[in-house]
Every structure is written in C-alpha cells, then in structure tokens.
C-alpha atoms as a PDB file:
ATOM      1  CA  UNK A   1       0.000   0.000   0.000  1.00  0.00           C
ATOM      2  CA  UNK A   2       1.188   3.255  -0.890  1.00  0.00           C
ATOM      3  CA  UNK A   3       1.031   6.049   1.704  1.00  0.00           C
ATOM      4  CA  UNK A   4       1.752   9.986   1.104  1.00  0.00           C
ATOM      5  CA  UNK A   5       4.583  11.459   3.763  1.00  0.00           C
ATOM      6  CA  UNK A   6       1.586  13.523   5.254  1.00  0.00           C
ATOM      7  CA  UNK A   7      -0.734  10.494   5.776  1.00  0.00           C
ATOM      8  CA  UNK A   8       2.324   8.877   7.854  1.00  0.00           C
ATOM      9  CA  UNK A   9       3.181  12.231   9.577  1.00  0.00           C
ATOM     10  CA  UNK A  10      -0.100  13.031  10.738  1.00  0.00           C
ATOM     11  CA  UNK A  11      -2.323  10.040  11.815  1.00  0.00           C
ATOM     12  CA  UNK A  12      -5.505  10.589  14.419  1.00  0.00           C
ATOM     13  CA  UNK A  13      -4.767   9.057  17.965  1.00  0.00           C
ATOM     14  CA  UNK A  14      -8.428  10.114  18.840  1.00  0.00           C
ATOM     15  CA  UNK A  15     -11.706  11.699  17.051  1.00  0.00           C
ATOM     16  CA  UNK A  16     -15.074  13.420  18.780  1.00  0.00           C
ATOM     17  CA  UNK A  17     -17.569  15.349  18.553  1.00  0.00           C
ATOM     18  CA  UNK A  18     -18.094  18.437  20.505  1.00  0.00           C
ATOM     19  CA  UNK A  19     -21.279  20.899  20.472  1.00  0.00           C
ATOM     20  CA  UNK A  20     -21.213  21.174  16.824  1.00  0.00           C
ATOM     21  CA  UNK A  21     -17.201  20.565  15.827  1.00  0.00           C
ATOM     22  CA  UNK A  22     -15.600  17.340  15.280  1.00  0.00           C
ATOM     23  CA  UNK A  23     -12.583  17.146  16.986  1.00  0.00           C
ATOM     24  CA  UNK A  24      -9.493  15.168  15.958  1.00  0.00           C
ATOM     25  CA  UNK A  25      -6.019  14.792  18.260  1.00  0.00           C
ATOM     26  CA  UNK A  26      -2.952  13.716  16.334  1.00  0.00           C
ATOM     27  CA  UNK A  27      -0.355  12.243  16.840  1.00  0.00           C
ATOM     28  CA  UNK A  28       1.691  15.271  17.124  1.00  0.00           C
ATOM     29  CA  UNK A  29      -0.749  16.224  19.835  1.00  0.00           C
ATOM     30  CA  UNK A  30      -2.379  18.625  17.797  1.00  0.00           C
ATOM     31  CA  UNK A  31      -5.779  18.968  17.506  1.00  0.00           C
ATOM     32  CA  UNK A  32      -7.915  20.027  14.512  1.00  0.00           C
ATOM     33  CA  UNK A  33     -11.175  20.963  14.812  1.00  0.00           C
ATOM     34  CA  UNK A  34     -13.975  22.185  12.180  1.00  0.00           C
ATOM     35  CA  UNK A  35     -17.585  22.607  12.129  1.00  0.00           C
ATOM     36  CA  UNK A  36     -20.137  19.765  11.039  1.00  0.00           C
ATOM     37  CA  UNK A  37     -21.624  22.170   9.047  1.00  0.00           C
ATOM     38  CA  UNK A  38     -19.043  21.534   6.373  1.00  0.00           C
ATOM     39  CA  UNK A  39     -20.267  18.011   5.520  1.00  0.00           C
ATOM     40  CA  UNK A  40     -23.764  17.231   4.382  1.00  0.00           C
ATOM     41  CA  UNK A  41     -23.992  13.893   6.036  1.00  0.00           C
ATOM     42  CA  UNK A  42     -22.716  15.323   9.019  1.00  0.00           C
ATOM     43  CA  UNK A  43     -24.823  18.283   9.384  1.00  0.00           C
ATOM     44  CA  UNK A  44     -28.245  16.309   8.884  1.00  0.00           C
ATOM     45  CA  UNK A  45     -27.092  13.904  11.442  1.00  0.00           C
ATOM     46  CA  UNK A  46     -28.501  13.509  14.926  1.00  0.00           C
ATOM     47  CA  UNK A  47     -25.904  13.881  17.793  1.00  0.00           C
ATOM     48  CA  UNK A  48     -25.663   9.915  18.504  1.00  0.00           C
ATOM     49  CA  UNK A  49     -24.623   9.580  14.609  1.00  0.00           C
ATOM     50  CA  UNK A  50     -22.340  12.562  14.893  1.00  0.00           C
ATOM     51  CA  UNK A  51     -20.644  10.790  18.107  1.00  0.00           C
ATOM     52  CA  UNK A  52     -20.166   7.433  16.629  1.00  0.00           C
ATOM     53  CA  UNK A  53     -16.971   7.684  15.130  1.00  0.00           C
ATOM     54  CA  UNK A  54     -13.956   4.994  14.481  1.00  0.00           C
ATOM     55  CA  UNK A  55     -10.296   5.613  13.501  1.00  0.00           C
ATOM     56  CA  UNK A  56      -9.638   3.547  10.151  1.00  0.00           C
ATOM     57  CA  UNK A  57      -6.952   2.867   7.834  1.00  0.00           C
ATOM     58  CA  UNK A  58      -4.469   2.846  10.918  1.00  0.00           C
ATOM     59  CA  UNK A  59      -5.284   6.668  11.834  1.00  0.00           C
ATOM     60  CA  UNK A  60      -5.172   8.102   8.354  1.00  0.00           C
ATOM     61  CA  UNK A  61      -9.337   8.090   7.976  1.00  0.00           C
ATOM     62  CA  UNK A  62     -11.863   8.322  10.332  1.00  0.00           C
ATOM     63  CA  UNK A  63     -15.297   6.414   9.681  1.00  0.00           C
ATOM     64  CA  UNK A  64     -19.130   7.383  10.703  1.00  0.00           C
ATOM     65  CA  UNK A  65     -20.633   3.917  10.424  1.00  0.00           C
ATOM     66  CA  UNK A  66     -24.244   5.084  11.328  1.00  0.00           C
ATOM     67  CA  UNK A  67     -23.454   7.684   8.469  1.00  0.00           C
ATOM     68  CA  UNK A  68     -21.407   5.695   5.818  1.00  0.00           C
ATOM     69  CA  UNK A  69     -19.315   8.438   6.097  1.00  0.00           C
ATOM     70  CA  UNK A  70     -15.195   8.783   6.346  1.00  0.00           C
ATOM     71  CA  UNK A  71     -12.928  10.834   5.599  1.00  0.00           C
ATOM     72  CA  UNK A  72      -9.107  10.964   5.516  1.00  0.00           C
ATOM     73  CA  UNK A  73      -7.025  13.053   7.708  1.00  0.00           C
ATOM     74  CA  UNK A  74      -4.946  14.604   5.111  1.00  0.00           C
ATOM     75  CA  UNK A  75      -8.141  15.915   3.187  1.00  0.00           C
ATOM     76  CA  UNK A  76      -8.950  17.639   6.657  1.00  0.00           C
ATOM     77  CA  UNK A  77      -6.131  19.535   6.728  1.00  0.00           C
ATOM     78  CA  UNK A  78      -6.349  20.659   3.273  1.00  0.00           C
ATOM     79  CA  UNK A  79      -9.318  21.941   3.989  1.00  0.00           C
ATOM     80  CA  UNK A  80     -11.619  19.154   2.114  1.00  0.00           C
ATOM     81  CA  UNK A  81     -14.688  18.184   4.797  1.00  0.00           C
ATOM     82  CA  UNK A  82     -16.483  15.612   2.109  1.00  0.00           C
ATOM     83  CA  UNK A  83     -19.890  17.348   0.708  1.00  0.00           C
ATOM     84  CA  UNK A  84     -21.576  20.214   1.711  1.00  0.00           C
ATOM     85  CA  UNK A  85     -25.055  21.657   1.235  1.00  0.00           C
ATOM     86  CA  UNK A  86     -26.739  19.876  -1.282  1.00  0.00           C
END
C-alpha cells in the first residue's frame, strides 16, 4: 500500500464530537477541529450519529458507520470536509 509522507506524519490518535465541531487529536498532539456544518452527512445527522466515530486505515481516515461516512485526515487539513449543502 502506498502512503503519502503527510498520511504517515499526521495520523488521528483520537476523534469526537463536541457541540457542533468534530474534533481530531494527532499524533503530534495537535488537535484540529472544524464545524459539522461543512459536511452534508454530518450536518443532517442527529448527535448519537455525529458521536459514533472509528479511527480507520491505521489513523489516516476516520469512519461514521451510522453515516457511511469517512474521511481521511490529510483531506482535513487541506481543507476538504467531504460534501456540503446539497
């Protein structure tokens, strides 16, 4: 499998969801945060949904099961949240 140096620099030791944000720490210890108003799945979800959320692909993703919705770690932090409005 190949992996991009930024998918093996920053990997998620822990996701939540807080009062609207989801809320990633890194490895690094950052943490990124940004709004579920950004993703269309994520915005129509209930809280529950919003909280049910697994660390995939060894950190790199991050996975809404209720939702069928992931997303990769590096696409956070360039600023791509999956869909919005639609």
């Amino acid at each position: 499998m190949k992996y991009m140096v930024a998918e093996l620099m920053f990997v998620a030791e822990k996701a939540w969801h807080d009062n609207g944000m989801i809320c990633i720490l890194l490895s690094d210890q950052k943490e990124v945060r940004f709004p579920v108003s950004l993703n269309y799945k994520l915005n129509l979800a209930s809280d529950l949904q919003r909280n049910n959320i697994e660390i995939i692909c060894n950190g790199t993703g991050i996975h809404w099961p209720d939702l069928d919705e992931d997303l990769s770690i590096t696409g956070i932090l360039e600023g791509r949240f999956g869909y919005g409005k639609q």
